[in-house]
N, C-alpha and C. Protein backbone atom coordinates (compact mmCIF):
# COMPACT_ATOMS: atom_id res chain seq x y z
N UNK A 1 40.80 34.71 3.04
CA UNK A 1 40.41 33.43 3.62
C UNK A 1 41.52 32.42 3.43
N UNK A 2 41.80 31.73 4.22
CA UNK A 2 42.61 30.98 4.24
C UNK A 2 42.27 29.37 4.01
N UNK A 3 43.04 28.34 3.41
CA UNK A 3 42.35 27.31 3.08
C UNK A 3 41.54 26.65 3.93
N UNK A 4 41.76 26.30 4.98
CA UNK A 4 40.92 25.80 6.00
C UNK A 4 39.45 26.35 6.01
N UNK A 5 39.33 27.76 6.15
CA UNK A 5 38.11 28.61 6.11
C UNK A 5 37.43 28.44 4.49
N UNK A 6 38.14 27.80 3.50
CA UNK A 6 37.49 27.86 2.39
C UNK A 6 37.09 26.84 2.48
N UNK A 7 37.68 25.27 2.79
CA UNK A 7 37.20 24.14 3.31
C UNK A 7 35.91 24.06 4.22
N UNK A 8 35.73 24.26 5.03
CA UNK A 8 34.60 24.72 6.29
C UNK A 8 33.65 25.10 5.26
N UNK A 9 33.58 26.08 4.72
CA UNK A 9 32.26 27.21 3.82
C UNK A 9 31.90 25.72 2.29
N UNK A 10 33.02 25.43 2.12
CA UNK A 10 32.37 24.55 1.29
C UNK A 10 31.78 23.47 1.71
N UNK A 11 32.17 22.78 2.69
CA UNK A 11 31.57 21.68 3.18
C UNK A 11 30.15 22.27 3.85
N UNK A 12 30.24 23.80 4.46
CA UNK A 12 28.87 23.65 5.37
C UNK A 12 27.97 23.81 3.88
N UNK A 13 28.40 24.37 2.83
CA UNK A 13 27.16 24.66 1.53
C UNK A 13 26.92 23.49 0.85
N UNK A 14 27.87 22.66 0.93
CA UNK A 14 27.27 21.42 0.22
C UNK A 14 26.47 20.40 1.29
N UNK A 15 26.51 20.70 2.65
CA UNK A 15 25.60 19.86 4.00
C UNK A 15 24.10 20.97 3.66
N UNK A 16 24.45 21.97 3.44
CA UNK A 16 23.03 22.44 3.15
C UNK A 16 21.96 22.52 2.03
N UNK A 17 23.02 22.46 0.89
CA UNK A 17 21.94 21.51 -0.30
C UNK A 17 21.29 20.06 -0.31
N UNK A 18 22.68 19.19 0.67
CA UNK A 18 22.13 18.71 0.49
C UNK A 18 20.81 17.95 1.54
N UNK A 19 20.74 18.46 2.18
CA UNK A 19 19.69 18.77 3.41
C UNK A 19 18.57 19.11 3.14
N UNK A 20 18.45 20.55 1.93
CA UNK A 20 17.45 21.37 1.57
C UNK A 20 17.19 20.35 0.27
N UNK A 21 17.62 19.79 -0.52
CA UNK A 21 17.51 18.69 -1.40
C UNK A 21 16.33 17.53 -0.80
N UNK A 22 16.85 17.23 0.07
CA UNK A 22 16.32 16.15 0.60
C UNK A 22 14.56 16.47 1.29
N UNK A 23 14.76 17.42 2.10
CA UNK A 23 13.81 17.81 2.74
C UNK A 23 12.69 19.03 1.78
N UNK A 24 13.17 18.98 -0.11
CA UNK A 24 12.39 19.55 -0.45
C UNK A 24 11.58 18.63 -1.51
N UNK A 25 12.39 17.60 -1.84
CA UNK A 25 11.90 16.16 -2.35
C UNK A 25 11.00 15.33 -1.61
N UNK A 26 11.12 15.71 0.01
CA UNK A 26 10.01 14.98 0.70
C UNK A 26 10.67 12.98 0.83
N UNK A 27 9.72 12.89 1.77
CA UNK A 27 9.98 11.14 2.17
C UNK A 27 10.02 10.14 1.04
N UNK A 28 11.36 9.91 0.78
CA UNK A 28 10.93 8.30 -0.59
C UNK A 28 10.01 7.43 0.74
N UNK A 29 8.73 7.70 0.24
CA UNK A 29 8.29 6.49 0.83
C UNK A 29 8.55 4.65 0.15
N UNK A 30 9.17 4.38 -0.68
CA UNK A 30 9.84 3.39 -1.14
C UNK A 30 10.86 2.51 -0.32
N UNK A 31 11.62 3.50 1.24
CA UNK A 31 12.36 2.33 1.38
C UNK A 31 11.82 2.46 2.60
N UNK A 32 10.36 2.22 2.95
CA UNK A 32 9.89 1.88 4.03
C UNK A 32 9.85 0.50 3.89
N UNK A 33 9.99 -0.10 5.07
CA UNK A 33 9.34 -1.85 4.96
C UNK A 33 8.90 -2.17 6.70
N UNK A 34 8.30 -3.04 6.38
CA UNK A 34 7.43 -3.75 8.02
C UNK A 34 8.59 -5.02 8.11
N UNK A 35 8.91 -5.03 9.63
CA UNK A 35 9.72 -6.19 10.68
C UNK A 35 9.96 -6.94 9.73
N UNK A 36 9.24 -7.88 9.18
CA UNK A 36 8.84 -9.30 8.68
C UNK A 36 9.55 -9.25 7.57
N UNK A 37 9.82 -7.93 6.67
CA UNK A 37 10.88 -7.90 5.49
C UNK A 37 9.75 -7.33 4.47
N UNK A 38 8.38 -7.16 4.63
CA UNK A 38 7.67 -6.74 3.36
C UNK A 38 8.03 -5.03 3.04
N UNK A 39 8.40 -5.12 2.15
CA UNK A 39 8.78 -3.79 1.41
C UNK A 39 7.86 -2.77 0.96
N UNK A 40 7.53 -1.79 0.90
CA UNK A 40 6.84 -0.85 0.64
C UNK A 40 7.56 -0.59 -1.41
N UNK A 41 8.33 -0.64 -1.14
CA UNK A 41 8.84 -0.93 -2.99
C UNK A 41 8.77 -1.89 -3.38
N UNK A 42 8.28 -3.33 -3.02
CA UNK A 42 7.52 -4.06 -3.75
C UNK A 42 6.34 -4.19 -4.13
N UNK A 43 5.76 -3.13 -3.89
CA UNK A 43 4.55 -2.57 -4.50
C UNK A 43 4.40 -1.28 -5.35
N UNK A 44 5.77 -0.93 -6.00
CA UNK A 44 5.82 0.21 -7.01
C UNK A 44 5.22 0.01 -8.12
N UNK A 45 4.33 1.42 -8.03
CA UNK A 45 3.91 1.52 -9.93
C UNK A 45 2.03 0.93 -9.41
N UNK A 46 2.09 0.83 -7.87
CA UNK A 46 0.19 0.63 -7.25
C UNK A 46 -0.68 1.15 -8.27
N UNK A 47 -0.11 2.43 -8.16
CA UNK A 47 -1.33 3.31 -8.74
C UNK A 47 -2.11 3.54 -9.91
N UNK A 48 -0.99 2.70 -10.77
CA UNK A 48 -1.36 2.09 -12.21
C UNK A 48 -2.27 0.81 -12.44
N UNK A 49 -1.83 0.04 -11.32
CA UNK A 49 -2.65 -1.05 -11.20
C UNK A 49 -4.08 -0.66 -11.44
N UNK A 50 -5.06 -1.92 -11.74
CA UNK A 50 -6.44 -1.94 -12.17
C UNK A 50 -6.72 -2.48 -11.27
N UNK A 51 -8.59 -2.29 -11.42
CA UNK A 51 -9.28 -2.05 -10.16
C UNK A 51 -9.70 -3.50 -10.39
N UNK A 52 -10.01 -3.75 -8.97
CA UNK A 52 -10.21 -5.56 -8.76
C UNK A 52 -11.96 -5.22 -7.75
N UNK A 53 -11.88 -4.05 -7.15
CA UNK A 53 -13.26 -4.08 -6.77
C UNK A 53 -13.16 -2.61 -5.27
N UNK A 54 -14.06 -2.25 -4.98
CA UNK A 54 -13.70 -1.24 -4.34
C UNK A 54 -15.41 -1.72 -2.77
N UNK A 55 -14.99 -0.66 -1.86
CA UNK A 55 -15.43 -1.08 -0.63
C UNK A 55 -15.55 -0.18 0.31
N UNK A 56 -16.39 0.00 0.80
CA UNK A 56 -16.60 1.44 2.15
C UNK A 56 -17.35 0.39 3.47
N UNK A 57 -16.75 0.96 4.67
CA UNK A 57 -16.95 0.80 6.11
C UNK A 57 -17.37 2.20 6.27
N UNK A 58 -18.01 1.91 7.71
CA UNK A 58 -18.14 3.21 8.54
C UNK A 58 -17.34 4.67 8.17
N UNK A 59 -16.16 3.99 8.50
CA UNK A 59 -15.19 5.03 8.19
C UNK A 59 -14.33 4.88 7.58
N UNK A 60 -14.48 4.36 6.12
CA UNK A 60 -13.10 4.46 5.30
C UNK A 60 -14.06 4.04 3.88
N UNK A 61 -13.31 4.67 3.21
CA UNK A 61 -13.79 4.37 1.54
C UNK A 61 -12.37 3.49 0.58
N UNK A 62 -12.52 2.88 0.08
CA UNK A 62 -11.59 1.84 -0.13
C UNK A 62 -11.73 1.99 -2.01
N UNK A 63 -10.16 1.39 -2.26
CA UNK A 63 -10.32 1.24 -3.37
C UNK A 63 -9.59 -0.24 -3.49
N UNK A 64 -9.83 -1.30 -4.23
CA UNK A 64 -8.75 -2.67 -4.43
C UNK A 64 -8.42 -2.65 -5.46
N UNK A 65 -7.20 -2.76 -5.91
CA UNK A 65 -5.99 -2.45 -7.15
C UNK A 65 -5.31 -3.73 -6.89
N UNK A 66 -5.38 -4.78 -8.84
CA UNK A 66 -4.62 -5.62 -8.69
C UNK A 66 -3.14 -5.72 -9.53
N UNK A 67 -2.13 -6.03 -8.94
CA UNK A 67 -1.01 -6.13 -10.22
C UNK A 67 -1.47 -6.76 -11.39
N UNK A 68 -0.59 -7.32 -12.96
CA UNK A 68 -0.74 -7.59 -13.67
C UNK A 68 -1.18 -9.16 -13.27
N UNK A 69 -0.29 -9.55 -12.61
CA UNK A 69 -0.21 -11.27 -12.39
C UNK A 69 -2.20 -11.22 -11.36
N UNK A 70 -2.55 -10.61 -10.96
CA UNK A 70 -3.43 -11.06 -10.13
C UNK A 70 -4.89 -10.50 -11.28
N UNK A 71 -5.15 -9.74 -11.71
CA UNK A 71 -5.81 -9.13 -12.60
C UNK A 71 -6.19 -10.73 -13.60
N UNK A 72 -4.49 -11.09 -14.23
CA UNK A 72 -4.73 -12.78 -15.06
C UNK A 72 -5.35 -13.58 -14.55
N UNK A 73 -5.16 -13.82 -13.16
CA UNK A 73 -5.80 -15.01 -12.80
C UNK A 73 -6.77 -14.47 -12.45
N UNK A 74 -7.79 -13.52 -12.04
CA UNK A 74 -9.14 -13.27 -12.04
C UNK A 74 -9.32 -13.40 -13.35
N UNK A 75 -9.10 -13.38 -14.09
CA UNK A 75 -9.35 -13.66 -15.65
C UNK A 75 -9.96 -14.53 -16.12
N UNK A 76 -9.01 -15.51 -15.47
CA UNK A 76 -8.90 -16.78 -15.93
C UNK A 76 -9.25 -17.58 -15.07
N UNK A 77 -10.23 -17.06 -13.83
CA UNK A 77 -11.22 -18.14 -13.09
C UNK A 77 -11.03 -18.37 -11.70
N UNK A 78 -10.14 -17.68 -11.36
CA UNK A 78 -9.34 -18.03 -10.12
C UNK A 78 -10.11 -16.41 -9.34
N UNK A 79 -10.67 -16.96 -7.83
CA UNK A 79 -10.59 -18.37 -7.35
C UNK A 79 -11.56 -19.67 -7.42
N UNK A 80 -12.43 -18.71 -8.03
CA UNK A 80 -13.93 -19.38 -8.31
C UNK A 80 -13.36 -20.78 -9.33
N UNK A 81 -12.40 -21.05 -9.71
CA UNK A 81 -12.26 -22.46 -10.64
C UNK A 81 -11.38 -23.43 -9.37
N UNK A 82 -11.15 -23.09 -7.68
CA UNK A 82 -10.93 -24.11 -7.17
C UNK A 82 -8.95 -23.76 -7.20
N UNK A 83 -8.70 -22.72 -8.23
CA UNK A 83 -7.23 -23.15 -8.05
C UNK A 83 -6.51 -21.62 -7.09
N UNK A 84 -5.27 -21.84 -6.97
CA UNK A 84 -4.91 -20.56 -5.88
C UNK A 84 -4.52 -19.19 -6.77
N UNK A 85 -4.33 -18.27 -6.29
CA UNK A 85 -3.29 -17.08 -6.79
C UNK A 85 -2.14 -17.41 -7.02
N UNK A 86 -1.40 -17.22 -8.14
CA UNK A 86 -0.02 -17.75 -8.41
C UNK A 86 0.44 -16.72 -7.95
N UNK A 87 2.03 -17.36 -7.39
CA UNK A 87 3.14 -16.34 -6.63
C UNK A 87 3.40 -15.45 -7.06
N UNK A 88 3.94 -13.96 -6.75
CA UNK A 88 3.71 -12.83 -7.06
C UNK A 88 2.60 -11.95 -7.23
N UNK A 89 1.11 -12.63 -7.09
CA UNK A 89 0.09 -11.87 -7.42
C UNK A 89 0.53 -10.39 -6.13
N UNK A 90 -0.31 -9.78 -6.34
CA UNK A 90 0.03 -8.46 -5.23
C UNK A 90 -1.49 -7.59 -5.26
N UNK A 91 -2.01 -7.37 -4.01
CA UNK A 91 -3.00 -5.98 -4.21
C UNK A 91 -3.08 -5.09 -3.55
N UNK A 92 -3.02 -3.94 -3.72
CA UNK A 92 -3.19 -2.97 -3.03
C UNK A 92 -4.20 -2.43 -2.54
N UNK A 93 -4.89 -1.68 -1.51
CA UNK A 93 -5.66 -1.34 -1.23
C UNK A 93 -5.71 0.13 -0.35
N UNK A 94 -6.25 1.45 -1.18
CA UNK A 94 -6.08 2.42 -0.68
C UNK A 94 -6.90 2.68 -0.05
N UNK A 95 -7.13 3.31 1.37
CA UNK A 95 -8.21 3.86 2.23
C UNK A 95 -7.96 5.13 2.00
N UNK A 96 -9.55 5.98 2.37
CA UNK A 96 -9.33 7.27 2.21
C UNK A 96 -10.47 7.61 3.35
N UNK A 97 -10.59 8.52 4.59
CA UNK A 97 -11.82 9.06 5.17
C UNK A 97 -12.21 9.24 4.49
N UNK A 98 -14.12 9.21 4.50
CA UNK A 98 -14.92 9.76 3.63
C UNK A 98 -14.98 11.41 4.20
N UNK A 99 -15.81 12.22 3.31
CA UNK A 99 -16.51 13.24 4.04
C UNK A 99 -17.89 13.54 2.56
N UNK A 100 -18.77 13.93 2.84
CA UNK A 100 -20.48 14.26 2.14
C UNK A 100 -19.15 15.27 0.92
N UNK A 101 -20.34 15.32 0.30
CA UNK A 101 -19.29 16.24 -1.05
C UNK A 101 -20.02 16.96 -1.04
N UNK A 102 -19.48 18.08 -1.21
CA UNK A 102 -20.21 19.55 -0.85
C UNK A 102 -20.66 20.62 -2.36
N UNK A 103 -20.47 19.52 -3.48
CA UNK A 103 -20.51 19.86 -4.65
C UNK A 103 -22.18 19.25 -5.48
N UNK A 104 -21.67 18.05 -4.81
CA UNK A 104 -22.97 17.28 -5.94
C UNK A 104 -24.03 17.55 -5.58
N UNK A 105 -25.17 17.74 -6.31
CA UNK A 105 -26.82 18.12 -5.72
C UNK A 105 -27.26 16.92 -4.92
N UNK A 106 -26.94 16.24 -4.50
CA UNK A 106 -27.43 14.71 -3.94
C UNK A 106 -26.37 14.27 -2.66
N UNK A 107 -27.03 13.19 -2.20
CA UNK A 107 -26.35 13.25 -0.84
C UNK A 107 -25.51 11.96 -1.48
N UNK A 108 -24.02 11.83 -1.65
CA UNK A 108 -22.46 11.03 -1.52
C UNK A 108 -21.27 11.52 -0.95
N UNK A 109 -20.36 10.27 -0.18
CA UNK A 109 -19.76 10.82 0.02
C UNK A 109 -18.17 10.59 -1.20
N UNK A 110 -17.39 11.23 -0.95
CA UNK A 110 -16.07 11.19 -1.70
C UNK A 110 -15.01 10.98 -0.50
N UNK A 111 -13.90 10.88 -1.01
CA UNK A 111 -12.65 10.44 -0.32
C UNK A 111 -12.48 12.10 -0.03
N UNK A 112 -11.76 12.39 1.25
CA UNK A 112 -11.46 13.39 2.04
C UNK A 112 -10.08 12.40 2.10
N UNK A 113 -9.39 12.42 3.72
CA UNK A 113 -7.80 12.10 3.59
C UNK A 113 -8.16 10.96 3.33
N UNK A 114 -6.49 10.96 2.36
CA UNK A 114 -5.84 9.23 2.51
C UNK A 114 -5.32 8.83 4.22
N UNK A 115 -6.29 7.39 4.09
CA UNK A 115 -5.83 7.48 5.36
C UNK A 115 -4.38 6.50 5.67
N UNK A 116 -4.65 5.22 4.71
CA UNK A 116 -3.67 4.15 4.71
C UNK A 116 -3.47 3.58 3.52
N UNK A 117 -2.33 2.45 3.13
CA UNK A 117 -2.59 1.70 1.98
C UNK A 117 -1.71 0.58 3.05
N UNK A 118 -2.94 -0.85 2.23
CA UNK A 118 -2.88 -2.10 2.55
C UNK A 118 -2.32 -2.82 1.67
N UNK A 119 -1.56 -3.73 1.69
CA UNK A 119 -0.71 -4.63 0.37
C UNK A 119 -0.61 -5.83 1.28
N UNK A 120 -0.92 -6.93 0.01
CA UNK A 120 -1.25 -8.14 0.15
C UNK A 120 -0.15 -8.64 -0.79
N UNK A 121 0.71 -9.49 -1.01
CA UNK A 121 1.71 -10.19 -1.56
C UNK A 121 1.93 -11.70 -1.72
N UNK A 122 1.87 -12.44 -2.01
CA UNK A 122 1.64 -13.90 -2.72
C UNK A 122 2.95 -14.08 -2.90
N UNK A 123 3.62 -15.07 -2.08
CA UNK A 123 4.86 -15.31 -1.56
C UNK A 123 4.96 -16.84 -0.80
N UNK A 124 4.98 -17.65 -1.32
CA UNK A 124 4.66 -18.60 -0.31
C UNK A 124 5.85 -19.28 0.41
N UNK A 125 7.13 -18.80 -0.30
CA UNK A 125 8.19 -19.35 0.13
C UNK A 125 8.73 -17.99 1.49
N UNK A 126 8.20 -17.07 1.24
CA UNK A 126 8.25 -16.32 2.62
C UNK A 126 7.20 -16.09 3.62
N UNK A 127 6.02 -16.38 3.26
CA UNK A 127 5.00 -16.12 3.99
C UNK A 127 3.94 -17.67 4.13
N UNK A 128 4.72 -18.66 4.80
CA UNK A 128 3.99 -20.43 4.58
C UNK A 128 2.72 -20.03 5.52
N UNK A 129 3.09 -19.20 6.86
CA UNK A 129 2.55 -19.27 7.88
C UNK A 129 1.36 -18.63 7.52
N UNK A 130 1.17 -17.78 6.80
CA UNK A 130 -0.13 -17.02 6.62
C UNK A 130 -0.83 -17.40 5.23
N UNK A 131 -0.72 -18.48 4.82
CA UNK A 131 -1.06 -19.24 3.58
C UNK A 131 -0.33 -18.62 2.23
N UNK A 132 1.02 -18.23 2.07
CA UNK A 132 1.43 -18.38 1.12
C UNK A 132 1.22 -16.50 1.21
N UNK A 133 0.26 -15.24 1.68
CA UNK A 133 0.86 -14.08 2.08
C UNK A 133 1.24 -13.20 2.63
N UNK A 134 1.99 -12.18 2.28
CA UNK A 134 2.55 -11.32 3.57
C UNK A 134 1.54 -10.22 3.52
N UNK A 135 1.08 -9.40 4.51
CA UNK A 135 0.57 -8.22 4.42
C UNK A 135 1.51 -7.18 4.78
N UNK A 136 1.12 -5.82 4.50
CA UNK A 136 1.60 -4.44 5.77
C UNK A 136 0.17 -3.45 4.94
N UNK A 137 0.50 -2.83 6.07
CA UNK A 137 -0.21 -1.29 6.15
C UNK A 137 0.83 -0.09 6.68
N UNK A 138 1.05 0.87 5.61
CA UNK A 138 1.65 1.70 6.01
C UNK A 138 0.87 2.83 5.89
N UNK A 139 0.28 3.73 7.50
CA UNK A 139 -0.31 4.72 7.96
C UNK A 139 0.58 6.12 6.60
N UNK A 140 -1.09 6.62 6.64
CA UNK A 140 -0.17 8.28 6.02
C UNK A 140 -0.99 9.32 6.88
N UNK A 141 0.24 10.41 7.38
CA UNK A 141 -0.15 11.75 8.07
C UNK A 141 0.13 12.32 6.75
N UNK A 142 -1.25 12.97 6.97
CA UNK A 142 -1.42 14.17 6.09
C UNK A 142 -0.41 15.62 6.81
N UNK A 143 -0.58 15.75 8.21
CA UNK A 143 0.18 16.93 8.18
C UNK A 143 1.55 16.96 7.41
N UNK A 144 2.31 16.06 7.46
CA UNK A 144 3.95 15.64 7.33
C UNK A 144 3.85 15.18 6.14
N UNK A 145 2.89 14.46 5.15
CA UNK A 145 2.52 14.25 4.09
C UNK A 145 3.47 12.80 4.08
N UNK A 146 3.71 11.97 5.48
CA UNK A 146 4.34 11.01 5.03
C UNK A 146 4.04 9.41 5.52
N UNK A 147 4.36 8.36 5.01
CA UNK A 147 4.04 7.40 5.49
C UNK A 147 4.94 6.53 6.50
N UNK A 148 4.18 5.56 7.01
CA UNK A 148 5.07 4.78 8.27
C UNK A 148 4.38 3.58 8.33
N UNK A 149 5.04 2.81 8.75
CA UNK A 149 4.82 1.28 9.11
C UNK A 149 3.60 1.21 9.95
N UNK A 150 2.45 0.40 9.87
CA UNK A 150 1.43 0.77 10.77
C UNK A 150 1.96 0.52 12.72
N UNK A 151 1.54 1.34 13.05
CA UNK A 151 2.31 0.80 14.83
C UNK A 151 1.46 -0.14 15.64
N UNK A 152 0.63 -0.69 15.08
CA UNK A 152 0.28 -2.19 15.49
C UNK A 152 1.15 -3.67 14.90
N UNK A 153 1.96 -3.48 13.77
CA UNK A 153 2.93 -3.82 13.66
C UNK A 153 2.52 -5.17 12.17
N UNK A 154 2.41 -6.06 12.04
CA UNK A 154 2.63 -6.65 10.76
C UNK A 154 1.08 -7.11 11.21
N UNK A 155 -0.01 -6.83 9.86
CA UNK A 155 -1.10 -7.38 10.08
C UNK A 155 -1.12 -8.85 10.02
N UNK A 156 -1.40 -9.89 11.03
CA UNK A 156 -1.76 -11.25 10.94
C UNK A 156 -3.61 -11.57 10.29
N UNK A 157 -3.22 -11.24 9.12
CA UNK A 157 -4.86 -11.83 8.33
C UNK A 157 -4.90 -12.67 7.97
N UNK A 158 -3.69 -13.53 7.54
CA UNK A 158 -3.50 -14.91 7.40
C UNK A 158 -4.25 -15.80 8.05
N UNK A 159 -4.43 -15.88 9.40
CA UNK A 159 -5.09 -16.73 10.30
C UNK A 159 -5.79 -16.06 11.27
N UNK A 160 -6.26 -14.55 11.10
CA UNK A 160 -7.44 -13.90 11.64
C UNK A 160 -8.47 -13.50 10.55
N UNK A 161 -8.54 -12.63 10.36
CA UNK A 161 -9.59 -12.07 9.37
C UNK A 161 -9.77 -12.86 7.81
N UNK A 162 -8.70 -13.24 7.44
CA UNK A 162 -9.42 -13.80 6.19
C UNK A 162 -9.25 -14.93 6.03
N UNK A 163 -9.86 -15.80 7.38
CA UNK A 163 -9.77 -17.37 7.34
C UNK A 163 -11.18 -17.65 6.72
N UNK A 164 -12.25 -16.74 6.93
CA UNK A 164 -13.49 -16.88 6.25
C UNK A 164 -13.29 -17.45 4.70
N UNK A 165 -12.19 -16.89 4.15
CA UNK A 165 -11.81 -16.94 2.70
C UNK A 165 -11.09 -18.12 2.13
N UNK A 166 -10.54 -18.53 3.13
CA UNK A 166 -9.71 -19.64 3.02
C UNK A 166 -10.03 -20.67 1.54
N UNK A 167 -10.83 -20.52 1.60
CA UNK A 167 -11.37 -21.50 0.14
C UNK A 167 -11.14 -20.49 -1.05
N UNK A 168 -11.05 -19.24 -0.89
CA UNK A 168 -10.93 -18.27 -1.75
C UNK A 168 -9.10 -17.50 -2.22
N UNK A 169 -8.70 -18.01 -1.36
CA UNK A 169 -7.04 -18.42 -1.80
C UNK A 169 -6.85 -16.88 -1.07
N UNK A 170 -7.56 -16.56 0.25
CA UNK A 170 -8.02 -15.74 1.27
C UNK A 170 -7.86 -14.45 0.92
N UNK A 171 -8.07 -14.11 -0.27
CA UNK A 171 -9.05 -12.50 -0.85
C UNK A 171 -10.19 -12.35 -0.74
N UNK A 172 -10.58 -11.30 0.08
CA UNK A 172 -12.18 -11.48 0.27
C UNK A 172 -13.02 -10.40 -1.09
N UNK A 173 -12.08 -9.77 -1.71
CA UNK A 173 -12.62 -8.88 -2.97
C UNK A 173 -12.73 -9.59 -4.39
N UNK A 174 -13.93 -10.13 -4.66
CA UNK A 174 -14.33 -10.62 -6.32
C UNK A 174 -13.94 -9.80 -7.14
N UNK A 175 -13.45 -10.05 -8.39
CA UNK A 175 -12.91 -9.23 -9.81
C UNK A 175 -14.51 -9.07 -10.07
N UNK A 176 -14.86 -7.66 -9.83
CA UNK A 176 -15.78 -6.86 -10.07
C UNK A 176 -16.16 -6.59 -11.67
N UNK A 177 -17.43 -7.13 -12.31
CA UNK A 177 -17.79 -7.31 -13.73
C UNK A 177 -17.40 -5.14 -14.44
N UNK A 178 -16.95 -5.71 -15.85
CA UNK A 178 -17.23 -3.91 -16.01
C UNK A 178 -17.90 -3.83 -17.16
């Protein structure tokens, strides 16, 4: 073999580790983010978060997870004492389809797929327009096992859905007694 041909063989084996590397590690879903600039890694370490209160629709079973900063101020009275979420609070919110559980002697259902996770962010110097937060929802396919920006595009709850809340520093989930 001549150098050239040893060049070529090394470069195609190191394009194929690192290819097979990549594609065996699966999607950092971390450097996803929505238009508007909200980051999908500013919500690292969700899953640790504590539960702020949980919720089922028709079709989705919900869980609400608050960071450290939002967890304090439910603590400490907020919103029920009149004052807002201080900046940085953050919550997450995982959806999952339900389906009947085919285990328990009694009729419940359990989480079947994840379907989405919702994040709420307390930002007021980036998000004035929607009272101080940003949202996203980033969709997960289970076949591909990966997530994406929702394709309706940056949820506006700011001044649709949780204007009801507005007095509530527009979280519609109470810090649930335990």
């Amino acid at each position: 073999m001549n150098r050239k041909s040893v060049w070529i063989a090394a470069t195609s084996m190191l394009t194929l580790a690192v290819v097979g590397g990549v594609s065996a590690s699966g999607q950092d879903k971390y450097t996803l983010k929505l238009p508007n600039g909200l980051l999908f890694s500013d919500f690292k370490g969700y899953g640790d978060w504590q539960l702020i209160s949980s919720a089922e629709t028709d079709d989705r079973m919900k869980v609400i997870l608050g960071n450290p900063t939002i967890i304090a101020a439910f603590k400490a009275g907020i919103p029920g004492n009149g004052k807002p979420f201080p900046e940085g609070s953050k919550i997450a919110k995982l959806q999952w389809k339900p389906k009947k559980s085919s285990e328990a002697e009694f009729p419940v259902n359990v989480p079947d797929t994840l379907a989405d996770l919702f994040f709420m962010e307390k930002d007021s110097k980036r998000f004035p327009e929607t009272g101080g937060w940003g949202y996203a929802q980033f969709d997960y396919d289970p076949a591909s096992a990966t997530f994406s920006a929702d394709k309706a595009g940056v949820p506006n709850c700011g001044q649709v859905c949780h204007v009801s809340v507005k007095a509530k520093d527009y979280v519609f989930h109470p810090y649930e007694l335990r």
